[in-house]
N, C-alpha and C. Protein backbone atom coordinates (compact mmCIF):
# COMPACT_ATOMS: atom_id res chain seq x y z
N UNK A 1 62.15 38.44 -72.51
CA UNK A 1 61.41 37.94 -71.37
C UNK A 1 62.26 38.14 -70.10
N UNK A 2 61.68 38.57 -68.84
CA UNK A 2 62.40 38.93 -67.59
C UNK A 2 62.19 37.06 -66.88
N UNK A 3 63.83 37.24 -66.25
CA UNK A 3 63.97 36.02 -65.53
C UNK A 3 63.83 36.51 -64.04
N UNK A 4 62.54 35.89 -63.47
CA UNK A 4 62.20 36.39 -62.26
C UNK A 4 63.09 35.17 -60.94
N UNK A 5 63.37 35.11 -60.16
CA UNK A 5 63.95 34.07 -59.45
C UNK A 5 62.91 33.20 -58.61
N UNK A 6 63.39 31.82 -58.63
CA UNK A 6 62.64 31.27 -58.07
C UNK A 6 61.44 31.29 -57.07
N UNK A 7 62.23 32.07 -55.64
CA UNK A 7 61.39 32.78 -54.71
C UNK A 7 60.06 33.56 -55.33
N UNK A 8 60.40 34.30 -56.09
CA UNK A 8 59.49 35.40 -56.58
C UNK A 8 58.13 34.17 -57.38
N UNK A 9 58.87 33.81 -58.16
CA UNK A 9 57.53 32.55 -58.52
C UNK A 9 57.07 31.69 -58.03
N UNK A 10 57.92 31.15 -56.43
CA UNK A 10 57.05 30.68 -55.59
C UNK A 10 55.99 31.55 -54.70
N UNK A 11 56.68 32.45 -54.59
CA UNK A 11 55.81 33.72 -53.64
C UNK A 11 54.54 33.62 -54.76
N UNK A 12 54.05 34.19 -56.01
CA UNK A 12 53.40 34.54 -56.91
C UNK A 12 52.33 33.17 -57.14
N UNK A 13 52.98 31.89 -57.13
CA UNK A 13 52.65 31.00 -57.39
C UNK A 13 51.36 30.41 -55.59
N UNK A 14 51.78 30.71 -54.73
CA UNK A 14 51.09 31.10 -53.42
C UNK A 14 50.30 31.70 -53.58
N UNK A 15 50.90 32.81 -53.54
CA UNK A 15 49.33 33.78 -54.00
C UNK A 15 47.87 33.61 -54.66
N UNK A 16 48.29 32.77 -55.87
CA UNK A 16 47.35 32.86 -56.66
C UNK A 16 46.49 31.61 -56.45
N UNK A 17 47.00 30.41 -55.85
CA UNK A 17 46.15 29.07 -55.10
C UNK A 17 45.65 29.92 -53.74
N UNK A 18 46.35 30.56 -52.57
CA UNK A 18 45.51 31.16 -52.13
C UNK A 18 44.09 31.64 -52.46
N UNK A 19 44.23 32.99 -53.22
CA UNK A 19 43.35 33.71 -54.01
C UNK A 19 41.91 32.90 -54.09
N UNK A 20 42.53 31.84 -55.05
CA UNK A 20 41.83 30.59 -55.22
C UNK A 20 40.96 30.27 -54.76
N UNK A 21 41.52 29.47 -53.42
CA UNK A 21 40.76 28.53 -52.61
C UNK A 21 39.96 30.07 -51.79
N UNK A 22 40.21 30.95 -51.45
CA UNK A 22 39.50 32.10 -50.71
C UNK A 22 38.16 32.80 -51.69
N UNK A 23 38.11 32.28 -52.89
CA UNK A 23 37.50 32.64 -53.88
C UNK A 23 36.08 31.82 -53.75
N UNK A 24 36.76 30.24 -53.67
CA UNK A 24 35.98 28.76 -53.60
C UNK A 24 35.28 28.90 -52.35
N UNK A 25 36.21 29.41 -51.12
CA UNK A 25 35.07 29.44 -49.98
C UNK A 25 34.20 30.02 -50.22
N UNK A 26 34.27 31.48 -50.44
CA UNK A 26 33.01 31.92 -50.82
C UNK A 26 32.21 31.42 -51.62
N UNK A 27 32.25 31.22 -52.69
CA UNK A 27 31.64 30.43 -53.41
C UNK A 27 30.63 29.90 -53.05
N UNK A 28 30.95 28.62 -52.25
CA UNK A 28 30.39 28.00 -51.67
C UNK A 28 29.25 28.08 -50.00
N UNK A 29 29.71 29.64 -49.59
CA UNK A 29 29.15 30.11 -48.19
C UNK A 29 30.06 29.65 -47.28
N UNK A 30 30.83 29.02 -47.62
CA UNK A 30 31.58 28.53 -46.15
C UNK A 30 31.99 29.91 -45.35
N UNK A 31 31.97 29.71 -44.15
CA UNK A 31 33.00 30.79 -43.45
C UNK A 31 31.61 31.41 -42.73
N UNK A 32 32.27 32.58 -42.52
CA UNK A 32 31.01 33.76 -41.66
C UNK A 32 30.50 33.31 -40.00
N UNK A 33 30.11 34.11 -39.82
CA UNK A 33 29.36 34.14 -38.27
C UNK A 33 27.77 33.38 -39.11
N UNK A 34 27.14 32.74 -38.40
CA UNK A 34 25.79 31.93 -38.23
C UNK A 34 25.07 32.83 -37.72
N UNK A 35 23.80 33.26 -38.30
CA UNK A 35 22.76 34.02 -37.59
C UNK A 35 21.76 33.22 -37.42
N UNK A 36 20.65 33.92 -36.43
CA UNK A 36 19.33 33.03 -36.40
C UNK A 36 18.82 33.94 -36.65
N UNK A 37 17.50 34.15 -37.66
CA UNK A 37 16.77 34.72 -38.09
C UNK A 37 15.42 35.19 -37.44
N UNK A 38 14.90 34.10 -37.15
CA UNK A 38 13.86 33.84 -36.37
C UNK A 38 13.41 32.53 -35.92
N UNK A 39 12.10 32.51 -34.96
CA UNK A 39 12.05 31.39 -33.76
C UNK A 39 12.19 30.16 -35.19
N UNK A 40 12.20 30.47 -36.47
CA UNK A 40 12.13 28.85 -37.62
C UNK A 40 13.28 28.27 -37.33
N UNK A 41 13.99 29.09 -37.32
CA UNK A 41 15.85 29.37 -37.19
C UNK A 41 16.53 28.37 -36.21
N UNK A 42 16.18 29.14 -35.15
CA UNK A 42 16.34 28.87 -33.87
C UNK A 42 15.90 27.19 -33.52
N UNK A 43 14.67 27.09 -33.97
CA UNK A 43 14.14 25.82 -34.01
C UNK A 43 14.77 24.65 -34.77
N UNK A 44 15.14 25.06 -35.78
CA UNK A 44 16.15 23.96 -36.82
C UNK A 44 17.06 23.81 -36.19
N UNK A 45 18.04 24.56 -35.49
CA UNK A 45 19.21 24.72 -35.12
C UNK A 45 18.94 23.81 -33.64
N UNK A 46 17.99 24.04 -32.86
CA UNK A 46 17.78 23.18 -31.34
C UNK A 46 17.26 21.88 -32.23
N UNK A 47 16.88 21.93 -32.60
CA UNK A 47 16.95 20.24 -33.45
C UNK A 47 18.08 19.51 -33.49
N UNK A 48 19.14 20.37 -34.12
CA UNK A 48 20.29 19.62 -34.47
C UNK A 48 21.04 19.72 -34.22
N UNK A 49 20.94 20.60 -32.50
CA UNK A 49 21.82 20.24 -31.47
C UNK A 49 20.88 19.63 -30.18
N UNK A 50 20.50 19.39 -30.07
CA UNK A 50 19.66 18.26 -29.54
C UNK A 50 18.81 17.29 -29.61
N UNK A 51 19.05 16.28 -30.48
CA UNK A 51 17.80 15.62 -31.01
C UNK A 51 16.40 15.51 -30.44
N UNK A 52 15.78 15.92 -30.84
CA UNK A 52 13.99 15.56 -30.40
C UNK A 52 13.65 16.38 -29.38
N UNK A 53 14.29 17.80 -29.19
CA UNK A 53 14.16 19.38 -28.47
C UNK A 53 12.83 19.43 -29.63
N UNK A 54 11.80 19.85 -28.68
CA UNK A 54 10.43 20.18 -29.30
C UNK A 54 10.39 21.68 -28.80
N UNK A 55 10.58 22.56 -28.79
CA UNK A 55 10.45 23.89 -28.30
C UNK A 55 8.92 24.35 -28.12
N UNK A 56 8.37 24.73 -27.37
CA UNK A 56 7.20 25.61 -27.22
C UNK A 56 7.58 27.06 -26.75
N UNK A 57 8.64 27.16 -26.28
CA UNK A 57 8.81 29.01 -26.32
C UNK A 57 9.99 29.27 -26.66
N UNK A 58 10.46 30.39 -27.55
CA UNK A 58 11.40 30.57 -28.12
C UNK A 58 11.72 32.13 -27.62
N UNK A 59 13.35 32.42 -27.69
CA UNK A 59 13.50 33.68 -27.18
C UNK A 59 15.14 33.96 -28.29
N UNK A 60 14.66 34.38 -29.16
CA UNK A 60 15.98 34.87 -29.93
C UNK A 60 16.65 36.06 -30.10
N UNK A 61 18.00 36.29 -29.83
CA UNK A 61 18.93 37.55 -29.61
C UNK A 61 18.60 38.34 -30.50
N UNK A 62 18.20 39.62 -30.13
CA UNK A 62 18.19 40.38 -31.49
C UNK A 62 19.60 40.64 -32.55
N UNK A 63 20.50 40.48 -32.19
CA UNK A 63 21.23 40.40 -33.37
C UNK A 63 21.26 38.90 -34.06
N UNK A 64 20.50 37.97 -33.38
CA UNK A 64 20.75 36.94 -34.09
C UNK A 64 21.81 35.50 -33.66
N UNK A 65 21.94 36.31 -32.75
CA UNK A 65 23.75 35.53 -32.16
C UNK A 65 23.41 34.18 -31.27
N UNK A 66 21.85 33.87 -30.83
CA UNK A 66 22.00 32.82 -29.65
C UNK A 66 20.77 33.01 -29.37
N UNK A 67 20.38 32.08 -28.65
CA UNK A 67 18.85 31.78 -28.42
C UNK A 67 18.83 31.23 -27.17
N UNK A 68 16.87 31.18 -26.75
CA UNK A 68 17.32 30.12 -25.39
C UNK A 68 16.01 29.81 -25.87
N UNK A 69 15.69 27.99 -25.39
CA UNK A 69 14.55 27.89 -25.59
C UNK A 69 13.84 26.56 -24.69
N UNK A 70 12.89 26.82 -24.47
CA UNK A 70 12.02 25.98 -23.41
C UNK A 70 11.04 24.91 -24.24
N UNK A 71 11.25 23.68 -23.61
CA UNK A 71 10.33 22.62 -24.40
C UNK A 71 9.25 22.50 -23.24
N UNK A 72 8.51 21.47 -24.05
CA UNK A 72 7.09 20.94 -22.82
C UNK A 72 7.20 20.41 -21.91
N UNK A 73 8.46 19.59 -21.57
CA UNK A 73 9.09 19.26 -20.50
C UNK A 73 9.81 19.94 -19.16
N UNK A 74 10.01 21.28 -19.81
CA UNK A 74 10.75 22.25 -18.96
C UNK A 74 12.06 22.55 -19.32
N UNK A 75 12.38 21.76 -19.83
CA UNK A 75 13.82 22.07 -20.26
C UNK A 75 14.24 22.66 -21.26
N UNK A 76 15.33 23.49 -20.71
CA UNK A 76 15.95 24.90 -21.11
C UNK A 76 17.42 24.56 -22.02
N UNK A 77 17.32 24.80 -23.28
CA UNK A 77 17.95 25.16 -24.60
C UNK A 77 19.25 26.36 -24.55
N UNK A 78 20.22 25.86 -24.76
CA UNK A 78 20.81 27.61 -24.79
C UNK A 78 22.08 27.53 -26.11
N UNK A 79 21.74 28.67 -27.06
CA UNK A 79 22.15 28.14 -28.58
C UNK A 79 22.86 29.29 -28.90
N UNK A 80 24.34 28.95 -29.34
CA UNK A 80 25.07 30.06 -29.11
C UNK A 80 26.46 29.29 -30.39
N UNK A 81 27.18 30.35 -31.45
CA UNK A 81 27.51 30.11 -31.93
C UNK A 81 28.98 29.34 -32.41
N UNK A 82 28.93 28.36 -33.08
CA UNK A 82 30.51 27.28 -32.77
C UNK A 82 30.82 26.93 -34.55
N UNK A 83 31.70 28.03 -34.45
CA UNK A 83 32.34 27.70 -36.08
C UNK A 83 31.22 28.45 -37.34
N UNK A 84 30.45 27.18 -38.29
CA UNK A 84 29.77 28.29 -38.89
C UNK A 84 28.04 27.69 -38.95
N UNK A 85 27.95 27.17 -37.38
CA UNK A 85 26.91 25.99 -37.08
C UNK A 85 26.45 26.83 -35.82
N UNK A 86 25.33 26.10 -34.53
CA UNK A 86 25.42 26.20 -33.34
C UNK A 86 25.59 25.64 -32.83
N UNK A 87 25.96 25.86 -31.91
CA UNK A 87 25.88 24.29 -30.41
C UNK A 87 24.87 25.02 -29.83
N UNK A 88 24.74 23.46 -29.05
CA UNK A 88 23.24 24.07 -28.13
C UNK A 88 23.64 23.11 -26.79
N UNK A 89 23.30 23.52 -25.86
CA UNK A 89 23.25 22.92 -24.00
C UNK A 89 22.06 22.80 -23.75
N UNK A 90 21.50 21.92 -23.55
CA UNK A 90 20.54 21.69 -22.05
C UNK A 90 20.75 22.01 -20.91
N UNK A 91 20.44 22.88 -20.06
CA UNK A 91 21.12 23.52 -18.90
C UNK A 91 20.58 22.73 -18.02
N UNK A 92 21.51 22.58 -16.90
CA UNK A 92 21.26 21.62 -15.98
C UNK A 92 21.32 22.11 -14.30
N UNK A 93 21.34 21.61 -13.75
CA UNK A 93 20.83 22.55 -12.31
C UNK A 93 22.17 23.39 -11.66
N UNK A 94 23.60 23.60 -12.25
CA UNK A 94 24.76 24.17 -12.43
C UNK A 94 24.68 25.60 -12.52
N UNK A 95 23.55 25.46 -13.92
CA UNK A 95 23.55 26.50 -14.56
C UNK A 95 23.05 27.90 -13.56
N UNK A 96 23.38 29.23 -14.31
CA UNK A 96 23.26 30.12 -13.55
C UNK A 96 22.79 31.18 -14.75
N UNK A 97 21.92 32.00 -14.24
CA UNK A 97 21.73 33.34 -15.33
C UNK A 97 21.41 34.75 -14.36
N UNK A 98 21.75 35.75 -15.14
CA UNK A 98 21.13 36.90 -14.28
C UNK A 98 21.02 38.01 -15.69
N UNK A 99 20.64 39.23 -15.25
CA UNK A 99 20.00 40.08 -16.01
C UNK A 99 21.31 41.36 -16.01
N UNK A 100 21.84 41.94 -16.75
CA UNK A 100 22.85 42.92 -16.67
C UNK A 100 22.98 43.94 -17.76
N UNK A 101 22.44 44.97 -17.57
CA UNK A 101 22.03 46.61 -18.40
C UNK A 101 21.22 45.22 -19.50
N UNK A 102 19.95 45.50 -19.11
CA UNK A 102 19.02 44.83 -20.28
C UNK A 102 19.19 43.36 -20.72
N UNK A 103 20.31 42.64 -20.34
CA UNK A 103 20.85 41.77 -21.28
C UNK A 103 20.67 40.74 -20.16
N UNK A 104 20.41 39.24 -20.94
CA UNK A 104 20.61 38.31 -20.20
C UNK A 104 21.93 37.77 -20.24
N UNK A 105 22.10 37.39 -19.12
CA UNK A 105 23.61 36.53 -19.28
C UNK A 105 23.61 35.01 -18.42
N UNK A 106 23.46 33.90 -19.49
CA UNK A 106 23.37 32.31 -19.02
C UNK A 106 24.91 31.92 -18.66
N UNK A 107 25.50 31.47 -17.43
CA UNK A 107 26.63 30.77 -17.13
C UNK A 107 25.62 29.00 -17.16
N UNK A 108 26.36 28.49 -18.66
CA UNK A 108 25.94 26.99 -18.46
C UNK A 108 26.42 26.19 -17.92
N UNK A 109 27.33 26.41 -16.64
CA UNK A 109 27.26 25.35 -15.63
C UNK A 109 28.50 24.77 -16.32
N UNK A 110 28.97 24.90 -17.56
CA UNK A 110 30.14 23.55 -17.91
C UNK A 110 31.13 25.21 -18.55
N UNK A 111 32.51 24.34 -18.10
CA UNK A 111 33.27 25.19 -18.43
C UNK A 111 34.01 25.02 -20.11
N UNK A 112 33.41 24.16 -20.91
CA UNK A 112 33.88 24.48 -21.73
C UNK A 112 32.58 25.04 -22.91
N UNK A 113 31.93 24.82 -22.36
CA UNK A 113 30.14 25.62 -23.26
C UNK A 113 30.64 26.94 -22.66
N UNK A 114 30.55 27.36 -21.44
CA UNK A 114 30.73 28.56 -21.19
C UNK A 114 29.72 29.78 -20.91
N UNK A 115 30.05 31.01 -21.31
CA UNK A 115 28.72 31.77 -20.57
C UNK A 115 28.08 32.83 -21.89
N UNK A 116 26.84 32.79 -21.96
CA UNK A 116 26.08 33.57 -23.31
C UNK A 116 25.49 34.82 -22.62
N UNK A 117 25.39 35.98 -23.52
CA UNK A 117 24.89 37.16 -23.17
C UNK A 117 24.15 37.26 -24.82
N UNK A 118 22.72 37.34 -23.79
CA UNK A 118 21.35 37.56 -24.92
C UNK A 118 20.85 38.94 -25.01
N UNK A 119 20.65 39.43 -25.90
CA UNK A 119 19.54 40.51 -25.96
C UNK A 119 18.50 40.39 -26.34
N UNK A 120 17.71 39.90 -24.88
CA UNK A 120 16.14 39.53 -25.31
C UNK A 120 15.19 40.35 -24.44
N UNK A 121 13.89 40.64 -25.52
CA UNK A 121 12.70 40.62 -24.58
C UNK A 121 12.36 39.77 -23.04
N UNK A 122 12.26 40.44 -22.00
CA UNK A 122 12.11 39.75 -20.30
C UNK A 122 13.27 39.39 -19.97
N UNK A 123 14.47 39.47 -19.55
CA UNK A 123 15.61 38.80 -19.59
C UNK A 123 15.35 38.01 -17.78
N UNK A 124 14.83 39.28 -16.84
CA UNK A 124 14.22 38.64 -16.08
C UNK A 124 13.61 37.35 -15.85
N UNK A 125 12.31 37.37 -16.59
CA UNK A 125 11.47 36.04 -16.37
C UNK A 125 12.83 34.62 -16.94
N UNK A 126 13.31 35.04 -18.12
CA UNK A 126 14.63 33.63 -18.47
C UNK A 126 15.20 33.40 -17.37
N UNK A 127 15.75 34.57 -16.89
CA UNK A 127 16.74 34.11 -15.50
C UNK A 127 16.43 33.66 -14.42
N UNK A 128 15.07 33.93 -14.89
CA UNK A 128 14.06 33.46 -13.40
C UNK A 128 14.21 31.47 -13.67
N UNK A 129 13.81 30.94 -14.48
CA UNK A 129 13.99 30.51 -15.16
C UNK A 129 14.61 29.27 -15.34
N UNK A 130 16.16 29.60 -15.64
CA UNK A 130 17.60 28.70 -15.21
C UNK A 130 17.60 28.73 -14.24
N UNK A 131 17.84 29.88 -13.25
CA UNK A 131 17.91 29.68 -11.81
C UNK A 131 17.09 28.69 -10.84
N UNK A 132 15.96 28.46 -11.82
CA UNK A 132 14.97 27.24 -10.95
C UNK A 132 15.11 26.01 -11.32
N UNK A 133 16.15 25.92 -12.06
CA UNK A 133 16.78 24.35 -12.80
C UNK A 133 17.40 23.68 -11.53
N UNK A 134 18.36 24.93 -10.56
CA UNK A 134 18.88 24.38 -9.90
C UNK A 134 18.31 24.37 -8.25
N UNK A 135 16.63 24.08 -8.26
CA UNK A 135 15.92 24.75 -7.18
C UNK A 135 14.95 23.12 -7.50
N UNK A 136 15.04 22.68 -8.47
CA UNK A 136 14.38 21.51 -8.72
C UNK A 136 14.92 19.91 -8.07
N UNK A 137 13.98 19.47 -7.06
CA UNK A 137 14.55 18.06 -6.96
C UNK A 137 13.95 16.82 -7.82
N UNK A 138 14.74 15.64 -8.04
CA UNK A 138 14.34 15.02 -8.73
C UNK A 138 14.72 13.58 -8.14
N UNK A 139 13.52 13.19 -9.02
CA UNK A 139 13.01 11.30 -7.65
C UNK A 139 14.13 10.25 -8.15
């Protein structure tokens, strides 16, 4: 039998609980980028980053990456990915969007949400949109 030295069977012994637990994540789905599939998607996800977000128009990235979405109230959704979940903002009259080679791009007004670039159908009319969040007075 070969006497390997300690190091070497701690190194080996690493490895293989690594291995392991990288085995178990998967396993289990943990890990990965979060997609949205479609407006079902999108909708579960503004649920449970905003409680009681009722959406009536939905606008989801074609790759999947972030959404924006408008309730009956007027208020604007913006769902963009955090870990292996979404966060979602209510944009508030801060907020800023404009349209750039096809793509929308939302600045949500807070610097640690930060700024989303969508690839959606109208990117126009959205930006039209946020921009009137901050065009709105209120009593």
């Amino acid at each position: 039998m070969m006497n390997l030295p300690p190091e070497i069977l701690q190194f080996l012994g690493s490895l293989v609980a690594i291995l392991a637990l990288a085995w178990i994540a998967y396993a289990l789905g943990l890990g990965g980028m979060p997609k949205l599939t479609d407006a079902d998607a999108a909708h579960k996800a503004a649920g449970e980053a905003a409680d009681g977000f009722q959406p009536r128009e939905t606008c989801v990235d074609r790759d999947g990456k972030a959404a924006i979405l408008r309730d009956t109230a007027g208020r604007i959704l913006l769902l963009k990915p955090h870990g292996n979940k979404f966060a979602g903002r209510i944009l508030g009259p801060t907020a800023r969007a404009w349209q750039t080679d096809g793509m929308l791009v939302v600045d949500s007004g807070e610097r640690r949400y930060g700024t989303v670039s969508l690839d959606i159908a109208d990117p126009d009319a959205w930006a039209d949109a946020v921009n009137a969040l901050g065009s709105q007075s209120h009593a």
